[in-house]
PDB file of N, CA and C in Angstrom:
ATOM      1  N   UNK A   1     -45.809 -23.463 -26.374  1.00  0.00           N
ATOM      2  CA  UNK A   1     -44.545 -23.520 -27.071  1.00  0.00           C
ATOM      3  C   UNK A   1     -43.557 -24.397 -26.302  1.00  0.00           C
ATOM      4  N   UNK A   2     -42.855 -25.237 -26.667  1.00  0.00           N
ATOM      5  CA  UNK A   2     -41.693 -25.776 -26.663  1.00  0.00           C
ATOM      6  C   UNK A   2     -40.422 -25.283 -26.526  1.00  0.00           C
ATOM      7  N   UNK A   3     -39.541 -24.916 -25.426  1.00  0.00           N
ATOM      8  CA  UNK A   3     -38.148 -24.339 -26.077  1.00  0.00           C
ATOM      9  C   UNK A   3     -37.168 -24.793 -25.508  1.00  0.00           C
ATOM     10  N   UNK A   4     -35.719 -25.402 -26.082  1.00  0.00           N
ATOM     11  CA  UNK A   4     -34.952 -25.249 -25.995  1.00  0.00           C
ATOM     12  C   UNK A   4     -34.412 -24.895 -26.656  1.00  0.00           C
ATOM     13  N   UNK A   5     -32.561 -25.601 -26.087  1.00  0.00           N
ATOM     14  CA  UNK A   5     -31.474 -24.645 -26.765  1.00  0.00           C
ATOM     15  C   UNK A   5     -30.631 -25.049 -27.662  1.00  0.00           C
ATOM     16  N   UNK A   6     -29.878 -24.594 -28.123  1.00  0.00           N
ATOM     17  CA  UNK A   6     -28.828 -25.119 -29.331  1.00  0.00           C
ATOM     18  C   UNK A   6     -27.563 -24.830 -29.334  1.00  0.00           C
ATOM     19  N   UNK A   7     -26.643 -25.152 -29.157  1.00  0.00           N
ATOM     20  CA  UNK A   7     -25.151 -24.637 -29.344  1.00  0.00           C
ATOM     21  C   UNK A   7     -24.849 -24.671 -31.091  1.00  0.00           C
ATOM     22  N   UNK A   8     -24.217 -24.013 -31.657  1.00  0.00           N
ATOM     23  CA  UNK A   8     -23.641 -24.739 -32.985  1.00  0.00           C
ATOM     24  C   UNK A   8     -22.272 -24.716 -32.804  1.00  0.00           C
ATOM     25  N   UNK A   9     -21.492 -24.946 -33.875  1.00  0.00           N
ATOM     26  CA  UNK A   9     -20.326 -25.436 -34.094  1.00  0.00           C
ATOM     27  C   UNK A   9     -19.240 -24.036 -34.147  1.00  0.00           C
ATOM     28  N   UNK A  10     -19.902 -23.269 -33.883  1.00  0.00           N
ATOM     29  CA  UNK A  10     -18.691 -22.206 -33.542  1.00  0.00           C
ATOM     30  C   UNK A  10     -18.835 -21.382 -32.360  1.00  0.00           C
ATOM     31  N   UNK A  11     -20.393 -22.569 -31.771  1.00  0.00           N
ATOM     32  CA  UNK A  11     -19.868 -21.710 -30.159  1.00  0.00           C
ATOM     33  C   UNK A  11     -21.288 -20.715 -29.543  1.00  0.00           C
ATOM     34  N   UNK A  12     -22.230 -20.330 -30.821  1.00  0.00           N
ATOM     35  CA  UNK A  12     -23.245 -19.964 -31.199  1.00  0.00           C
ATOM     36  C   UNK A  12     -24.106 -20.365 -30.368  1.00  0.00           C
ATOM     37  N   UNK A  13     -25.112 -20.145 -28.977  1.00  0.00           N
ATOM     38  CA  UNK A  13     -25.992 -20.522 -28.578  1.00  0.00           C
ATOM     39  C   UNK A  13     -27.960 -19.864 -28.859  1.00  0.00           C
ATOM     40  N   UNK A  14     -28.545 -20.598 -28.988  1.00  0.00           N
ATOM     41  CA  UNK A  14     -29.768 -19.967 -29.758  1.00  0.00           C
ATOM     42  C   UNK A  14     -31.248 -21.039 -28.965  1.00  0.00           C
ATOM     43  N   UNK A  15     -32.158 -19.704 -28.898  1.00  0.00           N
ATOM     44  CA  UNK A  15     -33.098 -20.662 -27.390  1.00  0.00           C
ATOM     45  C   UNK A  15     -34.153 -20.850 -29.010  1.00  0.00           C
ATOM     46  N   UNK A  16     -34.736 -22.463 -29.129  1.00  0.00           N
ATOM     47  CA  UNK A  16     -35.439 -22.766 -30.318  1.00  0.00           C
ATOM     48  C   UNK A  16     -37.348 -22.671 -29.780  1.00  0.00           C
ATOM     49  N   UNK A  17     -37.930 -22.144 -30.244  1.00  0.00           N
ATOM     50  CA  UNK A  17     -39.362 -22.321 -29.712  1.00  0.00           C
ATOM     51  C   UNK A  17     -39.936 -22.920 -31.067  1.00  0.00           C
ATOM     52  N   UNK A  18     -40.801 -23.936 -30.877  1.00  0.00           N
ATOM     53  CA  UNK A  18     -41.582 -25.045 -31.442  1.00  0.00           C
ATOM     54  C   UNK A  18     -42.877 -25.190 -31.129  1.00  0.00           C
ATOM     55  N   UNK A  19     -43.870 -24.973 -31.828  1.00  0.00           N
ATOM     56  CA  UNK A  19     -45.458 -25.270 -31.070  1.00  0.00           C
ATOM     57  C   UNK A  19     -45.747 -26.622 -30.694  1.00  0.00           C
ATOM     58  N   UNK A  20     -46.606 -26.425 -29.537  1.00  0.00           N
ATOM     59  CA  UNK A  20     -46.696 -27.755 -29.228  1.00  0.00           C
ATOM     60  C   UNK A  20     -47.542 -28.722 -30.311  1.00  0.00           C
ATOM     61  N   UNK A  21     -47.735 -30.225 -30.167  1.00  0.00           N
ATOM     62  CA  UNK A  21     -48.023 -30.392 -31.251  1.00  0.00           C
ATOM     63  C   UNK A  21     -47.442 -30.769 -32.640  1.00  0.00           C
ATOM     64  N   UNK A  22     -46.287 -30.345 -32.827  1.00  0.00           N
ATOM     65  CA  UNK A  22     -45.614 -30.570 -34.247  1.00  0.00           C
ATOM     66  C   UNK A  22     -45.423 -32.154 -34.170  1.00  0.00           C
ATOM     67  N   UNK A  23     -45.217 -32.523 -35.488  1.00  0.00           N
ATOM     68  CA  UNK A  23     -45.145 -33.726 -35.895  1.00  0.00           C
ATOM     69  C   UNK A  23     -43.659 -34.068 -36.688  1.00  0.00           C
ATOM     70  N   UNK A  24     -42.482 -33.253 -35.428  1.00  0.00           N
ATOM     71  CA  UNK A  24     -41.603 -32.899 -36.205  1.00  0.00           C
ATOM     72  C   UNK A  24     -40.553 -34.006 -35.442  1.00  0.00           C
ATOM     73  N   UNK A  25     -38.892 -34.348 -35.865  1.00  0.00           N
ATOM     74  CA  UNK A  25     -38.517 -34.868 -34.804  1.00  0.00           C
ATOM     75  C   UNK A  25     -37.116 -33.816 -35.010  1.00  0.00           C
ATOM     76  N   UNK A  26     -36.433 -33.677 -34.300  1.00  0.00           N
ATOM     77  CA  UNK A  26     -35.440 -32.878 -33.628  1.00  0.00           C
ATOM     78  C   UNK A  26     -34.321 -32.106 -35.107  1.00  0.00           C
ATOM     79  N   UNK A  27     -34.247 -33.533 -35.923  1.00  0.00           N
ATOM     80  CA  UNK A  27     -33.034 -32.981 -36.711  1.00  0.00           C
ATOM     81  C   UNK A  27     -34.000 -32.165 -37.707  1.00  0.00           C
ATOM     82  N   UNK A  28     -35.198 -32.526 -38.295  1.00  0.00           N
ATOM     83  CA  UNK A  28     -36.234 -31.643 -38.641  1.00  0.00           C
ATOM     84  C   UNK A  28     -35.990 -30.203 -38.449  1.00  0.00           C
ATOM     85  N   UNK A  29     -35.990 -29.748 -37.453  1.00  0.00           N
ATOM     86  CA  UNK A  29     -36.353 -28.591 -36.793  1.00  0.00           C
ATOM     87  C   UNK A  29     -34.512 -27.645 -37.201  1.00  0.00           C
ATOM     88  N   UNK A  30     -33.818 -28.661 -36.874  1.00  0.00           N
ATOM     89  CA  UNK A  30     -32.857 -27.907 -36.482  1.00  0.00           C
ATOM     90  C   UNK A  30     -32.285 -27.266 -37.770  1.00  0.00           C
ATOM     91  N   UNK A  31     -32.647 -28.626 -39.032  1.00  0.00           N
ATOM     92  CA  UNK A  31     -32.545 -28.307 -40.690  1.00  0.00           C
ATOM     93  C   UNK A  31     -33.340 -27.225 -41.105  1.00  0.00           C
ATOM     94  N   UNK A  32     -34.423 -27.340 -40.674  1.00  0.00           N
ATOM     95  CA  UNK A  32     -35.341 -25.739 -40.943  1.00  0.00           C
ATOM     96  C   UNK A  32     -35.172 -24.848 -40.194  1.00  0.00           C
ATOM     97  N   UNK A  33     -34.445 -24.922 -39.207  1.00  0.00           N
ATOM     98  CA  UNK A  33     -34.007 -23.558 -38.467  1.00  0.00           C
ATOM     99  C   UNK A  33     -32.442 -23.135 -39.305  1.00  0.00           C
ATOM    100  N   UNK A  34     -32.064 -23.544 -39.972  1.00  0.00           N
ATOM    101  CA  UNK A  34     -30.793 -23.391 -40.318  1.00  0.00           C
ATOM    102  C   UNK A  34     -29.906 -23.672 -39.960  1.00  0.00           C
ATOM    103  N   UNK A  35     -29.651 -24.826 -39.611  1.00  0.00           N
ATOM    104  CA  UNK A  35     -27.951 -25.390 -38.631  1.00  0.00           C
ATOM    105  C   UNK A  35     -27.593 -26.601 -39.731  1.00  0.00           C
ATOM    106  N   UNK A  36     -26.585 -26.679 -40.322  1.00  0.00           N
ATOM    107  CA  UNK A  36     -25.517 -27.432 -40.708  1.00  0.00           C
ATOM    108  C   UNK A  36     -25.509 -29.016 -40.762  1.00  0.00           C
ATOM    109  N   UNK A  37     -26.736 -29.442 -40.527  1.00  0.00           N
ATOM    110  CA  UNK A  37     -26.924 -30.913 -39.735  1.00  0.00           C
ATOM    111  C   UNK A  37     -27.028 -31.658 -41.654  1.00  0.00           C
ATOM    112  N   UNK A  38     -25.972 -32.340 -41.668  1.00  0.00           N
ATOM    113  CA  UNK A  38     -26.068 -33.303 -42.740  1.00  0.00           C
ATOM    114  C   UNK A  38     -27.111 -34.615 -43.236  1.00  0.00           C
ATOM    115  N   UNK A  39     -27.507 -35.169 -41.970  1.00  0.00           N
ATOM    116  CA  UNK A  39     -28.852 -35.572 -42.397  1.00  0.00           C
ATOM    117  C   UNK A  39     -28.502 -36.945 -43.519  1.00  0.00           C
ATOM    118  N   UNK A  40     -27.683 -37.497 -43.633  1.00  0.00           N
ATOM    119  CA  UNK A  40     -27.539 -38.512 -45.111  1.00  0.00           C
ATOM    120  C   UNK A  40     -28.766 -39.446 -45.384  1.00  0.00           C
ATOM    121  N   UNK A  41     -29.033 -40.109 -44.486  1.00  0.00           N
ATOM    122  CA  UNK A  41     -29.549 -40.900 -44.339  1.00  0.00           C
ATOM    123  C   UNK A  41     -31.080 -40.560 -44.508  1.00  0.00           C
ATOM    124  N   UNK A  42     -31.677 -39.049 -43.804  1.00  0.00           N
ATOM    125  CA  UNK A  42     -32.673 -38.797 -43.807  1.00  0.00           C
ATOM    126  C   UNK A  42     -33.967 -38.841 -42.701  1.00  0.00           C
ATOM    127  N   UNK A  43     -33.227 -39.522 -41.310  1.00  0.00           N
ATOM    128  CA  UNK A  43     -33.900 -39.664 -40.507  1.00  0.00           C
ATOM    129  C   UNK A  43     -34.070 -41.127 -40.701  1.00  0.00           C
ATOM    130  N   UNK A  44     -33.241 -42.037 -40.320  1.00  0.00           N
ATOM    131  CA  UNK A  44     -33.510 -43.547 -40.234  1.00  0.00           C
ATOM    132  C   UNK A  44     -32.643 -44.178 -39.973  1.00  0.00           C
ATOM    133  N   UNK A  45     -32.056 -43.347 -38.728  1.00  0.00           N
ATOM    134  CA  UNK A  45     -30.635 -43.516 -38.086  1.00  0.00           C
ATOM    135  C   UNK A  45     -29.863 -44.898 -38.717  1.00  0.00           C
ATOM    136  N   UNK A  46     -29.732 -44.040 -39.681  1.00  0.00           N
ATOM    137  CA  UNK A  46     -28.400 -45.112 -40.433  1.00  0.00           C
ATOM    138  C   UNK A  46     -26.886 -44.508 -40.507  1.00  0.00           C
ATOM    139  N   UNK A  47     -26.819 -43.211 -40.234  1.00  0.00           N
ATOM    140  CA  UNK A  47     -25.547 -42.497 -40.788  1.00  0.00           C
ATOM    141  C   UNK A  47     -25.099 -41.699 -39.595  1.00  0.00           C
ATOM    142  N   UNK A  48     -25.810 -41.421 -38.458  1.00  0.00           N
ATOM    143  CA  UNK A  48     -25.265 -40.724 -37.438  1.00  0.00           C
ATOM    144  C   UNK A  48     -24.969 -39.057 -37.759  1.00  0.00           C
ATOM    145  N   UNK A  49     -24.857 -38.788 -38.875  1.00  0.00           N
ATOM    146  CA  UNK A  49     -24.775 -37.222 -39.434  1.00  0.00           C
ATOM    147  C   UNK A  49     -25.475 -36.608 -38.579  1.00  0.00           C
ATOM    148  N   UNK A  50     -26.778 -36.396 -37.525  1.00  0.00           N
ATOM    149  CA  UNK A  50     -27.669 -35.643 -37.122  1.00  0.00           C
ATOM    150  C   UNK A  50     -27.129 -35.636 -35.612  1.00  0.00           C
ATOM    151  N   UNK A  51     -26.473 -36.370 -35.410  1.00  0.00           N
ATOM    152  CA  UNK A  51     -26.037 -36.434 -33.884  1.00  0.00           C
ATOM    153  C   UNK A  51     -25.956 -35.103 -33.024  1.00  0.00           C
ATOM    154  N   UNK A  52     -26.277 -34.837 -31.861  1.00  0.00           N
ATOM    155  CA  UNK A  52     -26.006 -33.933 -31.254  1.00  0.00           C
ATOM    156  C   UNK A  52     -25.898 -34.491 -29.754  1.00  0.00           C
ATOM    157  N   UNK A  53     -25.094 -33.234 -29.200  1.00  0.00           N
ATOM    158  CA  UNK A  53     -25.021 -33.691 -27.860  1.00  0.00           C
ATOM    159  C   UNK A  53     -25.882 -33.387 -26.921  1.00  0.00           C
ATOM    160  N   UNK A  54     -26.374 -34.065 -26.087  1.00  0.00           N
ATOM    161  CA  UNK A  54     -27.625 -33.389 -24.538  1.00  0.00           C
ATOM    162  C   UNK A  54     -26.997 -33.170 -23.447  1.00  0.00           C
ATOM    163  N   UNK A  55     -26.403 -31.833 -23.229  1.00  0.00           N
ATOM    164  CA  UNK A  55     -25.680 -30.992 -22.024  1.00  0.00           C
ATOM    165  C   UNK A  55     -26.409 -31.188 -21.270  1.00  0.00           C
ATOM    166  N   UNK A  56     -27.972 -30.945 -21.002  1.00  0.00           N
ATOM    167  CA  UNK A  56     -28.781 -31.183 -20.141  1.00  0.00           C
ATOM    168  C   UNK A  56     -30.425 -31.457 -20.153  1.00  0.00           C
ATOM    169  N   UNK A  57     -30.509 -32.008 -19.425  1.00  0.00           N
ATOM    170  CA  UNK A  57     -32.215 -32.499 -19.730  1.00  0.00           C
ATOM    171  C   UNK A  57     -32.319 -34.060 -20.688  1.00  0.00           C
ATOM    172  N   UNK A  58     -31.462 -34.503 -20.601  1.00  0.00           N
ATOM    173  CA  UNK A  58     -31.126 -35.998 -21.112  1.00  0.00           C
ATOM    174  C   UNK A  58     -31.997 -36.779 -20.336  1.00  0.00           C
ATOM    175  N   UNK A  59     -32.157 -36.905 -19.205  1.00  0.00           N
ATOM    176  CA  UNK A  59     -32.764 -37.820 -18.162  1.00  0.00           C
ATOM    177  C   UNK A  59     -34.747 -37.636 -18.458  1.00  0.00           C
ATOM    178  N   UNK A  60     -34.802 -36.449 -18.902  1.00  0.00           N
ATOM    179  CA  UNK A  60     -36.231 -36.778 -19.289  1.00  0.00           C
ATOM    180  C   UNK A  60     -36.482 -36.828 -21.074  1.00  0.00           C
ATOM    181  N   UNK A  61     -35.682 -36.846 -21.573  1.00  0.00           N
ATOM    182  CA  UNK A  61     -35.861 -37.537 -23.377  1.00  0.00           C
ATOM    183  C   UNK A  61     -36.174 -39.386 -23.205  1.00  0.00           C
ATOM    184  N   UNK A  62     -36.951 -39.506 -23.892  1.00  0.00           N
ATOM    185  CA  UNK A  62     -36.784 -41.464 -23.972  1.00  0.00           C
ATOM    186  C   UNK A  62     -35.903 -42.038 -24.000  1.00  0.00           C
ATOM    187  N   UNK A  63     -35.171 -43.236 -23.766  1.00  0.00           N
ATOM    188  CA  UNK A  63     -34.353 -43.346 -23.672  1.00  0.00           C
ATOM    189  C   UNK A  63     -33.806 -43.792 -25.081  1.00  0.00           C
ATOM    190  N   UNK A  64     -32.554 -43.912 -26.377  1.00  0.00           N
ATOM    191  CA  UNK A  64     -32.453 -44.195 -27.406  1.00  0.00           C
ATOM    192  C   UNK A  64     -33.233 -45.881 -27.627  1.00  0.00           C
ATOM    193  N   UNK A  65     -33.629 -45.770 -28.848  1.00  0.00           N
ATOM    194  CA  UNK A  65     -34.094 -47.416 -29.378  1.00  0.00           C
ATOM    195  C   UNK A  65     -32.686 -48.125 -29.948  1.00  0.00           C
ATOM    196  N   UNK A  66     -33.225 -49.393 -30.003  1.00  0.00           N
ATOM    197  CA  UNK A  66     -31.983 -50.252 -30.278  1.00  0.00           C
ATOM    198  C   UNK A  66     -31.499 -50.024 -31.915  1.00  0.00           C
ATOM    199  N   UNK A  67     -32.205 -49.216 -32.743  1.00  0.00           N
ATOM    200  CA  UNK A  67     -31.070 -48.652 -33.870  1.00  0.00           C
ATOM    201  C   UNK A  67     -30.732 -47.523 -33.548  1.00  0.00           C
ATOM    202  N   UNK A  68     -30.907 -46.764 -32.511  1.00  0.00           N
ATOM    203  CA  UNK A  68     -29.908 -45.609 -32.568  1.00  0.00           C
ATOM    204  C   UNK A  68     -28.627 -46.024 -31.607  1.00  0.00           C
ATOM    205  N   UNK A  69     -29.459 -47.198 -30.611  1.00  0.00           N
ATOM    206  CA  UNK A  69     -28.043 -47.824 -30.260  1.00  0.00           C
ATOM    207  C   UNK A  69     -26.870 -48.247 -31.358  1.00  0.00           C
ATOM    208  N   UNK A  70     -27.728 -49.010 -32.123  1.00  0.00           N
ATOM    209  CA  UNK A  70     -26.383 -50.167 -33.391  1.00  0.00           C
ATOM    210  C   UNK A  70     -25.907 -49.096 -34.269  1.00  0.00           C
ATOM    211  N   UNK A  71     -26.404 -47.652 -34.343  1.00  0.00           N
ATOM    212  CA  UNK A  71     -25.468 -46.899 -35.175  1.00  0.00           C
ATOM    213  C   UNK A  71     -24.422 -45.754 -34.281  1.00  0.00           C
ATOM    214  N   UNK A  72     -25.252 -45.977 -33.041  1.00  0.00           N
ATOM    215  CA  UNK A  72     -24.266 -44.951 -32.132  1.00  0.00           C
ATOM    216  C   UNK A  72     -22.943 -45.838 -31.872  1.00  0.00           C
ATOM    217  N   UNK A  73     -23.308 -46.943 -31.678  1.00  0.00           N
ATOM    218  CA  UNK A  73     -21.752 -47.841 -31.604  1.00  0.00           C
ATOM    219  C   UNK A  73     -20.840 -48.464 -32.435  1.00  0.00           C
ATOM    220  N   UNK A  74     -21.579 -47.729 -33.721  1.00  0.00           N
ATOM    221  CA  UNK A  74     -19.841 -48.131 -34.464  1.00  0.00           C
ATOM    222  C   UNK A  74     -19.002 -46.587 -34.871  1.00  0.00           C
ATOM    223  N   UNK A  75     -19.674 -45.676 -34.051  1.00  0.00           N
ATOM    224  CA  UNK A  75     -18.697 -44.273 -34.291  1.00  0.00           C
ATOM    225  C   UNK A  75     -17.659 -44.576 -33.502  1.00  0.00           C
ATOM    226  N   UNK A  76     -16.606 -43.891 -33.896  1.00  0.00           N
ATOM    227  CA  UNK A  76     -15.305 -44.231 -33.482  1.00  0.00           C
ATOM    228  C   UNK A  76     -15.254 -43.456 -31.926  1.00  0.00           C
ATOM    229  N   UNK A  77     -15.976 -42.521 -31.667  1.00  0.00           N
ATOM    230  CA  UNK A  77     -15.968 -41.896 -30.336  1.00  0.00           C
ATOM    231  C   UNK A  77     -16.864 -40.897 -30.296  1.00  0.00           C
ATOM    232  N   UNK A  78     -17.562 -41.205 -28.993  1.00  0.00           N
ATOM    233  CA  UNK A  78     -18.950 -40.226 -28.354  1.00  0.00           C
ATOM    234  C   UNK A  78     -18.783 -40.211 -27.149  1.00  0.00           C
ATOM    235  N   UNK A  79     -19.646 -39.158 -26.754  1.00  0.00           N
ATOM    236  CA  UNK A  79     -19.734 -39.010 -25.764  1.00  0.00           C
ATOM    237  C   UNK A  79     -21.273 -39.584 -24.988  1.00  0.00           C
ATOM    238  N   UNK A  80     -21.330 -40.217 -23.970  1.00  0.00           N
ATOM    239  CA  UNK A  80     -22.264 -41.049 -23.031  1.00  0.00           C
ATOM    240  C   UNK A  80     -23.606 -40.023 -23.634  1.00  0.00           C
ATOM    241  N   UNK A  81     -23.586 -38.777 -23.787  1.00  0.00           N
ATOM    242  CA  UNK A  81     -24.804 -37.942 -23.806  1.00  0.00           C
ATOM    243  C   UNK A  81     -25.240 -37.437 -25.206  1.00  0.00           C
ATOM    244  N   UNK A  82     -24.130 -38.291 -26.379  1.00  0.00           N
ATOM    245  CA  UNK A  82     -25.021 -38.198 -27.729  1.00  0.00           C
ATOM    246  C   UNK A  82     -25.775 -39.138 -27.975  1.00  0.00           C
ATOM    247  N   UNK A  83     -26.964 -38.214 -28.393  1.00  0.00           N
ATOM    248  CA  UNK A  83     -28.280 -38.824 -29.496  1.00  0.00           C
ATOM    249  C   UNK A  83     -28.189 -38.524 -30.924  1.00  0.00           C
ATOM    250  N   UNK A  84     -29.163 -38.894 -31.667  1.00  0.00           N
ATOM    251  CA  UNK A  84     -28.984 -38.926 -32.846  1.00  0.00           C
ATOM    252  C   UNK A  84     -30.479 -37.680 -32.998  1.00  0.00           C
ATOM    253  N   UNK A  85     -30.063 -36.929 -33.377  1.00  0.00           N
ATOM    254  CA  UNK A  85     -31.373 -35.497 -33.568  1.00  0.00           C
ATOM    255  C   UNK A  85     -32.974 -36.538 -34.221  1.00  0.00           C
ATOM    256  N   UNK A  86     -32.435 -37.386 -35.189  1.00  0.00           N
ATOM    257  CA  UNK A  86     -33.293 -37.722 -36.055  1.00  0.00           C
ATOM    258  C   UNK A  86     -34.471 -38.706 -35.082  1.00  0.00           C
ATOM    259  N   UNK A  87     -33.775 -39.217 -33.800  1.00  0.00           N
ATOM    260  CA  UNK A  87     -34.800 -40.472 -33.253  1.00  0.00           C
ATOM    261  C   UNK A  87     -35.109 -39.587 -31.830  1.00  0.00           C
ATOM    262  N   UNK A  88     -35.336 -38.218 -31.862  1.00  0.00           N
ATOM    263  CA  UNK A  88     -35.714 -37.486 -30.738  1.00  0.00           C
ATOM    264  C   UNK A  88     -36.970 -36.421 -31.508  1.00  0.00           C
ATOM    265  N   UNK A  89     -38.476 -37.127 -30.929  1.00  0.00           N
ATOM    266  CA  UNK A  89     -39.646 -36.639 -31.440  1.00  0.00           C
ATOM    267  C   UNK A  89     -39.679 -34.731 -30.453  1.00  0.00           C
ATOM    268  N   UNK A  90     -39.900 -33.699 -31.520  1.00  0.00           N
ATOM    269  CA  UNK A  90     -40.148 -32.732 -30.399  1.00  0.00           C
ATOM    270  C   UNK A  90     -41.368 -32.963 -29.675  1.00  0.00           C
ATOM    271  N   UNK A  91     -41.368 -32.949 -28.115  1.00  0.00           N
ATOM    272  CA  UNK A  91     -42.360 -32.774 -27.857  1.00  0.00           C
ATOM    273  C   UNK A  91     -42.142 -32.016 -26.412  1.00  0.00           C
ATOM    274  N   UNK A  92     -42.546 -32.143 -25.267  1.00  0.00           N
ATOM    275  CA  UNK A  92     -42.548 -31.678 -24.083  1.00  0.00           C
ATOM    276  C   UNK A  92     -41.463 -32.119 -23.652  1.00  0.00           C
ATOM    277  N   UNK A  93     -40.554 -33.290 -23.905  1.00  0.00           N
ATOM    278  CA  UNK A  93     -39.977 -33.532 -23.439  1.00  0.00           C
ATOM    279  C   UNK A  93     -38.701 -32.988 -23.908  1.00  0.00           C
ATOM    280  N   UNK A  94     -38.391 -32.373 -24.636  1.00  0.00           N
ATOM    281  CA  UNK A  94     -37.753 -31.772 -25.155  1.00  0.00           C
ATOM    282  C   UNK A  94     -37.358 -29.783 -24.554  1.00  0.00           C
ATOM    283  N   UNK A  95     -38.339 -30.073 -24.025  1.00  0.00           N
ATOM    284  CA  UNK A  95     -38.692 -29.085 -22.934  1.00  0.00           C
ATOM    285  C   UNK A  95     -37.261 -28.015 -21.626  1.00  0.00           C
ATOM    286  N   UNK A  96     -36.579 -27.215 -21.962  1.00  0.00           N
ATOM    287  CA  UNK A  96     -35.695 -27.058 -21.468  1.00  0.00           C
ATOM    288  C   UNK A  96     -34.328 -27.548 -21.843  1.00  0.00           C
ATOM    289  N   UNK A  97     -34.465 -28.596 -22.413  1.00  0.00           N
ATOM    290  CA  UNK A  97     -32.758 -28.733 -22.955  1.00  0.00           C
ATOM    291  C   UNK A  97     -32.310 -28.284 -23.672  1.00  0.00           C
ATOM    292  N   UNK A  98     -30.573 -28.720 -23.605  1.00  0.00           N
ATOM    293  CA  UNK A  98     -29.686 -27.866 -24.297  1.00  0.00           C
ATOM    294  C   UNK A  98     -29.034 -29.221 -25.317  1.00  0.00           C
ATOM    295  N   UNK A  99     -28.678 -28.570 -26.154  1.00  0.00           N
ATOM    296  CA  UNK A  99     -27.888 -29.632 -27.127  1.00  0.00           C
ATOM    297  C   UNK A  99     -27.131 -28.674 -27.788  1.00  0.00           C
ATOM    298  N   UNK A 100     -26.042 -29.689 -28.286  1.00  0.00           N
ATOM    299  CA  UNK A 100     -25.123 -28.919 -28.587  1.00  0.00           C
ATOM    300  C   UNK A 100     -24.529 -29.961 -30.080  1.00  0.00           C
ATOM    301  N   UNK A 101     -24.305 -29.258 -31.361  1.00  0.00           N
ATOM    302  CA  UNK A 101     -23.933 -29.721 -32.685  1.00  0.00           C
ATOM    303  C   UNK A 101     -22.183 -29.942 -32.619  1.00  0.00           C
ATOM    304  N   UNK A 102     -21.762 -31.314 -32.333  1.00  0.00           N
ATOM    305  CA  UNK A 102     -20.449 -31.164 -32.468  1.00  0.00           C
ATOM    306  C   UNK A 102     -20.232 -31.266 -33.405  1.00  0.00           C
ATOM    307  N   UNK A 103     -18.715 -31.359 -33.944  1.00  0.00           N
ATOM    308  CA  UNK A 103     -17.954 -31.330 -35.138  1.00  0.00           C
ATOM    309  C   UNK A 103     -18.131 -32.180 -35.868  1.00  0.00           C
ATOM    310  N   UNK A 104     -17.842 -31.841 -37.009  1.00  0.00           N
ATOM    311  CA  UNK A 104     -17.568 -32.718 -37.987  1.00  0.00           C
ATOM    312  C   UNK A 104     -16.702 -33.800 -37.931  1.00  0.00           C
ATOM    313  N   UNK A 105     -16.718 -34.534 -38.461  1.00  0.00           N
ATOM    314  CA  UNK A 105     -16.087 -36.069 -38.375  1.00  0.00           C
ATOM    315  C   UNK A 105     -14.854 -35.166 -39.613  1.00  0.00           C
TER     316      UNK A 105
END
């Protein structure tokens, strides 16, 4: 199993377990676990809706590809440690971190 963690938007922290193996990627999981994640786009980091933040364990996720770069930089403000849920595959590496669902735009 796979687990990390989740903050939601009112503060809510929740430890997620995932089998290893899934063929899932992050905002996936978090939509079928029940969290709020808007998703527009669908996973093809065009809309940034899935964004979440990595409190910790950032340093072993891949590092973002150059479209989650070109859509992370036209939000009006982030923080150095958001990803986009949708371009983060679960896998081991996912392993121990925490993320956290900020606000709504």
């Amino acid at each position: 199993m796979i687990t990390f963690n989740v903050k939601d938007r009112d503060g809510k922290q929740t430890a997620i377990e995932v089998p290893e193996g899934i063929s899932l990627n992050l905002m996936e999981v978090l939509k079928g676990s029940g969290y709020d994640i808007l998703a527009t786009c669908g996973g093809m980091a065009l809309c940034a809706t899935c964004r979440v933040q990595v409190k910790t364990g950032a340093e072993q996720l891949p590092p973002p590809g150059d479209a989650e770069l070109d859509i992370l930089d036209t939000l009006p403000s982030i923080e150095d440690n958001t990803r986009l849920s949708c371009q983060l595959r679960v896998n081991e590496s996912l392993e121990g971190c925490h993320f956290t669902i900020p606000p709504e735009d």
